[in-house]
C-alpha atoms as a PDB file:
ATOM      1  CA  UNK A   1     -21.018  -9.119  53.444  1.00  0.00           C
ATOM      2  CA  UNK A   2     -18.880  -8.232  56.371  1.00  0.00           C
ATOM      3  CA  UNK A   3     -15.544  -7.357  56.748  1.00  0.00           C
ATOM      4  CA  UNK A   4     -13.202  -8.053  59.672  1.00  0.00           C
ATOM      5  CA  UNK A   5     -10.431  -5.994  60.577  1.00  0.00           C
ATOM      6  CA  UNK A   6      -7.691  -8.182  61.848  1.00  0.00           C
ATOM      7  CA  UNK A   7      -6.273  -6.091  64.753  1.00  0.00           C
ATOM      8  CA  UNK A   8      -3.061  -7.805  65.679  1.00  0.00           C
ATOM      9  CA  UNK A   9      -1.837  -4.351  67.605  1.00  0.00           C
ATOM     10  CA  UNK A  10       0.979  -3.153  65.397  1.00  0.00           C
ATOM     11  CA  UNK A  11       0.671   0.137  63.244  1.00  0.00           C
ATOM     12  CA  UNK A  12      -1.400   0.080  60.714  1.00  0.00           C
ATOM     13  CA  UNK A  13       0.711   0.545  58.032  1.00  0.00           C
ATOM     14  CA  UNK A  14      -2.356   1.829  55.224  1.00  0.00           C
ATOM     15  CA  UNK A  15      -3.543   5.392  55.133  1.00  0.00           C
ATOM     16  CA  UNK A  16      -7.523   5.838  55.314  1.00  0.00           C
ATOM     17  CA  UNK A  17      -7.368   5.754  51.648  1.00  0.00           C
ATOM     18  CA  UNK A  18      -5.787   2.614  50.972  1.00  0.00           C
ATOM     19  CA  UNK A  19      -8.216   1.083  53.742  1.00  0.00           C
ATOM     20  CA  UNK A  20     -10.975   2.085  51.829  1.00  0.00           C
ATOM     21  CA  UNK A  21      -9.472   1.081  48.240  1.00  0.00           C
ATOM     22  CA  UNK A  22      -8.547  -2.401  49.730  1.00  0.00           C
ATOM     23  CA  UNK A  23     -12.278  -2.903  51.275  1.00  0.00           C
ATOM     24  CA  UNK A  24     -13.758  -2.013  48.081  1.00  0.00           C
ATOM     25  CA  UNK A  25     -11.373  -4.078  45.964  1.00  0.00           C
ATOM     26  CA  UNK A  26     -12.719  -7.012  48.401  1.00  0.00           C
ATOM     27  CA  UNK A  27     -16.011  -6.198  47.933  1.00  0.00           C
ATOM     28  CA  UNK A  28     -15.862  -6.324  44.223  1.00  0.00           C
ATOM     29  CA  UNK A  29     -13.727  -9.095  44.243  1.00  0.00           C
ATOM     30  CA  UNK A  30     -16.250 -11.485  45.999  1.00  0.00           C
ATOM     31  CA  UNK A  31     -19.077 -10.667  44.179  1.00  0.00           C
ATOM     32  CA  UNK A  32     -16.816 -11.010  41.069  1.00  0.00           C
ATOM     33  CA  UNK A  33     -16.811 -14.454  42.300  1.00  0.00           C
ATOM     34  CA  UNK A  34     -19.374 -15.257  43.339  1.00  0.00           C
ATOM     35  CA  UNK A  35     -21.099 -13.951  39.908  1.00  0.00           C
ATOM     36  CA  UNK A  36     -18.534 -15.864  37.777  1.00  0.00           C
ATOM     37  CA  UNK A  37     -19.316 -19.135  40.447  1.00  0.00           C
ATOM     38  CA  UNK A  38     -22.700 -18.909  40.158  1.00  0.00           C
ATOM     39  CA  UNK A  39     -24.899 -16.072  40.354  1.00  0.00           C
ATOM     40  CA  UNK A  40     -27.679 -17.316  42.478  1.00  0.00           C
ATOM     41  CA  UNK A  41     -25.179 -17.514  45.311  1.00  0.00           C
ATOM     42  CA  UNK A  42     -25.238 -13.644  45.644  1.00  0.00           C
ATOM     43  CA  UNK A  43     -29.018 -14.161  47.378  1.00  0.00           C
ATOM     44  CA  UNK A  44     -26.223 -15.214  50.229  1.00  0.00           C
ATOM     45  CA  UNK A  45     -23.560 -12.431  49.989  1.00  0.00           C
ATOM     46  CA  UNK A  46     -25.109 -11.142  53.568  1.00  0.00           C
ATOM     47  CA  UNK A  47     -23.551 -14.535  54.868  1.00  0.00           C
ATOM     48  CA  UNK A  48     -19.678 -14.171  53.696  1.00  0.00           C
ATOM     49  CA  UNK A  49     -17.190 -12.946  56.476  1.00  0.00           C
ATOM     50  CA  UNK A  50     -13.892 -11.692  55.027  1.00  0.00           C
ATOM     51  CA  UNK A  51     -10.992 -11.039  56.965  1.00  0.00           C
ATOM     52  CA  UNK A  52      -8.104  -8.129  56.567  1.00  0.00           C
ATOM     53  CA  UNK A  53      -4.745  -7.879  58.117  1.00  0.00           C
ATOM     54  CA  UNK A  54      -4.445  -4.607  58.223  1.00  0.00           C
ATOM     55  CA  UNK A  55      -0.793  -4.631  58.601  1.00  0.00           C
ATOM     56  CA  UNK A  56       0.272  -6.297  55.230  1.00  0.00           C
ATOM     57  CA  UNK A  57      -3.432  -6.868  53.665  1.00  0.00           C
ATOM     58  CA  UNK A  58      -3.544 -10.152  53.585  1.00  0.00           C
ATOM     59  CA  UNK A  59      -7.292 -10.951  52.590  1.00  0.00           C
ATOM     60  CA  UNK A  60      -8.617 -14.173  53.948  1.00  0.00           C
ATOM     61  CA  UNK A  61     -12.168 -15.562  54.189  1.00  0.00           C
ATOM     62  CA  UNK A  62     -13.210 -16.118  57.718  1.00  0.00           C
ATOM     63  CA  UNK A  63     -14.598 -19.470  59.214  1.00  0.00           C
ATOM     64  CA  UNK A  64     -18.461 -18.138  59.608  1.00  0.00           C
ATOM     65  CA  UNK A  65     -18.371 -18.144  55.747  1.00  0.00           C
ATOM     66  CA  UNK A  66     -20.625 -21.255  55.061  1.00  0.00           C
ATOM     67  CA  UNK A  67     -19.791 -23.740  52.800  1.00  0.00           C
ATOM     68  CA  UNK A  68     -19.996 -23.607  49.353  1.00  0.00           C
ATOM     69  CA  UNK A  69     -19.752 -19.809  49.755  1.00  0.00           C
ATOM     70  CA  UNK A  70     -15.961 -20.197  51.843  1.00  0.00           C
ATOM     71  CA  UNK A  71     -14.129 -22.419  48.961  1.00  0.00           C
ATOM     72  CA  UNK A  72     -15.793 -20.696  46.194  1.00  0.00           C
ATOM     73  CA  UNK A  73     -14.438 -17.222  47.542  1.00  0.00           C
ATOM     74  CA  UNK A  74     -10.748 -19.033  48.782  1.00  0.00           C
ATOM     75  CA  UNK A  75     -10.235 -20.977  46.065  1.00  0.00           C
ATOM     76  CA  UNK A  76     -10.113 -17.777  43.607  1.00  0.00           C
ATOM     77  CA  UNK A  77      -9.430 -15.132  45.926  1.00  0.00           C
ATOM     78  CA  UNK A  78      -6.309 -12.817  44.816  1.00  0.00           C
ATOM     79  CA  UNK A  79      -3.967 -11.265  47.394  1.00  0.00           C
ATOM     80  CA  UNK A  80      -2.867  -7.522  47.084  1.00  0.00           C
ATOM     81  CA  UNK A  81       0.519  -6.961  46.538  1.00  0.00           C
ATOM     82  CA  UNK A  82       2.540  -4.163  48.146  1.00  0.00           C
ATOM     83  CA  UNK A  83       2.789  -1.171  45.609  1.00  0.00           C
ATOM     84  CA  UNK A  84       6.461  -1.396  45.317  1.00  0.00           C
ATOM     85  CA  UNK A  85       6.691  -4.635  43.672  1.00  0.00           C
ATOM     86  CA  UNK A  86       3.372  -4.821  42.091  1.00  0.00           C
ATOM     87  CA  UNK A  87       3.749  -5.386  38.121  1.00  0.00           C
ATOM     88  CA  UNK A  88       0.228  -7.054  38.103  1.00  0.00           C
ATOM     89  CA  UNK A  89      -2.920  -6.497  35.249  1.00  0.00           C
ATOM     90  CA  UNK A  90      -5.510  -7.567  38.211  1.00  0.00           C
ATOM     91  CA  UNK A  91      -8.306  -4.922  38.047  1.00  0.00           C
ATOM     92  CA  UNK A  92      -8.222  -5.896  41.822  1.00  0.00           C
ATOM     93  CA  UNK A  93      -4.379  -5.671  42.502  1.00  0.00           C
ATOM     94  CA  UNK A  94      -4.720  -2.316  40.610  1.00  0.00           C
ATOM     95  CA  UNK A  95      -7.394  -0.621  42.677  1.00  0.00           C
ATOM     96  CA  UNK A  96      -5.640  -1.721  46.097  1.00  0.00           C
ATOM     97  CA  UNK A  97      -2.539   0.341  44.583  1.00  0.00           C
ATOM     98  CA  UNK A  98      -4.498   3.228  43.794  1.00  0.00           C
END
């Protein structure tokens, strides 16, 4: 899997922790996915492209991600919420407000 830092040239508003928490929540979260989706896709995990705004961390799934991988991934991928209004039992949303 690879992960695209969205660069839009504003601040980066995470610390070098959060970065890492929020790539790793990603990480988990797709193969989470992709397990629950159907676990032979994860001989194809190499192929999915996911894309993070750095500067709210907004997680998207980039265009090079071939079908059935791309809907599979969008259609139950969970945004992180800020930490300030985050009331959420996500094991995701959780580790990206660690």
């Amino acid at each position: 899997m690879q992960i695209i830092w969205k660069n839009l040239g504003g601040k980066n508003p995470l610390n070098h922790e959060r970065s890492i928490n929020l790539e790793y929540a990603v990480r988990l979260q797709v193969v989470k996915i992709l397990i629950n989706e159907a676990e032979h896709l994860m001989d194809y995990l190499s192929l999915v492209v996911m894309e993070i705004n750095p500067s709210n961390g907004h997680v998207s799934v980039h265009q090079e991600t071939p079908e059935p991988l791309f809907s599979k991934i969008s259609n139950n991928l969970e945004q992180p919420k800020t930490k300030e209004n985050s009331k959420v039992s996500s094991p995701f949303l959780t580790a990206v407000n660690v």
